[in-house]
Protein backbone atom coordinates (compact mmCIF):
# COMPACT_ATOMS: atom_id res chain seq x y z
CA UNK A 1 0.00 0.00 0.00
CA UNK A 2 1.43 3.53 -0.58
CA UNK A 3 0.91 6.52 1.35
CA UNK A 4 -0.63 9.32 0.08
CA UNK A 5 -0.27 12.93 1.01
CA UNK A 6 -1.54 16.09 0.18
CA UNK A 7 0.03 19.30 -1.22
CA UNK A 8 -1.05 22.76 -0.90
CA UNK A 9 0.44 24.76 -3.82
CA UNK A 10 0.43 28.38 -4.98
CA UNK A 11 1.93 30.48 -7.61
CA UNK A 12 3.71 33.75 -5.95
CA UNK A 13 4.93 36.25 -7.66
CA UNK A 14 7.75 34.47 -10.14
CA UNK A 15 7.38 31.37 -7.91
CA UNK A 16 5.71 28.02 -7.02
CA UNK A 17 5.17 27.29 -2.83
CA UNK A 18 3.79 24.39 -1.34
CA UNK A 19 3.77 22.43 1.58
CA UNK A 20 2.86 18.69 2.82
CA UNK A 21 -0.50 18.78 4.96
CA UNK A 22 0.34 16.41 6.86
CA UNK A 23 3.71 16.86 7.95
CA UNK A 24 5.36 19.87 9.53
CA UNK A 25 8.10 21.51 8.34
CA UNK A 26 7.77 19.97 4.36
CA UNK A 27 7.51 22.77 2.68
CA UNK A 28 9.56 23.84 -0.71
CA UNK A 29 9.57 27.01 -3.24
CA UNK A 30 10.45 26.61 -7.23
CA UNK A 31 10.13 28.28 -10.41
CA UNK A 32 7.47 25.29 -11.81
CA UNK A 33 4.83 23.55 -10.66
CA UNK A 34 6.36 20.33 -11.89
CA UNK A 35 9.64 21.11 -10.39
CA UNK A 36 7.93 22.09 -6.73
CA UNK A 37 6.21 18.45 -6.93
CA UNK A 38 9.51 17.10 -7.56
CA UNK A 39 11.18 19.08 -5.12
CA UNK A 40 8.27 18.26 -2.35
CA UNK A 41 8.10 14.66 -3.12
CA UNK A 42 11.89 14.46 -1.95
CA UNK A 43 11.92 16.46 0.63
CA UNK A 44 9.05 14.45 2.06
CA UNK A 45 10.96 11.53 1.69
CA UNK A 46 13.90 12.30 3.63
CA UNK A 47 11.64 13.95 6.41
CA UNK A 48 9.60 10.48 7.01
CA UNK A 49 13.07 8.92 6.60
CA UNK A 50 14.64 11.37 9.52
CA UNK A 51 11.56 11.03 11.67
CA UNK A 52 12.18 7.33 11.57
CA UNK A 53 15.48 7.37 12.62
CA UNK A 54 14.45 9.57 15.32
CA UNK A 55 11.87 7.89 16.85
CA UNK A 56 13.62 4.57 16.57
CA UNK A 57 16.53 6.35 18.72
CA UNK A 58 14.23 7.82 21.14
CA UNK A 59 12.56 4.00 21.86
CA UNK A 60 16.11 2.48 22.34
CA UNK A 61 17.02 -1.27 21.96
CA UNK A 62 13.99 -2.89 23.20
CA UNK A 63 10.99 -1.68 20.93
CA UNK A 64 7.84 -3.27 19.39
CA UNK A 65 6.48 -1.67 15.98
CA UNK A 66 2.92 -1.64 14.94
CA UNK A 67 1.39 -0.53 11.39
CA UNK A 68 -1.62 2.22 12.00
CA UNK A 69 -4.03 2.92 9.46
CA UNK A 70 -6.34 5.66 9.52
């Protein structure tokens, strides 16, 4: 199953700005649409990718994992 998330997206000025709904702190700014899709998508991916990490320091050695769907 993949996850879906949702972009907001406007055209300012000379520029393309969007963010991820869902997740804090994902937010990008290019010159095309296309290119601020491309440049969200990635930074998305290393975000969930660093919040992994993170929590799975934070829990230490001994921790279960369970999938939550919504």
């Amino acid at each position: 199953m993949e996850n879906q998330y949702k972009a907001i997206m406007k055209k300012d000025g000379d520029w393309w700005v969007g963010w991820i709904e869902e997740v804090p702190g994902v937010n990008c700014q290019e010159k095309t649409r296309e290119k601020l899709i491309e440049t969200l998508r990635i930074t998305l991916k290393e975000a969930l990718s660093m919040n992994r990490r993170d929590a799975i320091s934070a829990a230490g050695d001994d921790y279960q994992e369970e999938k939550i769907a919504l």
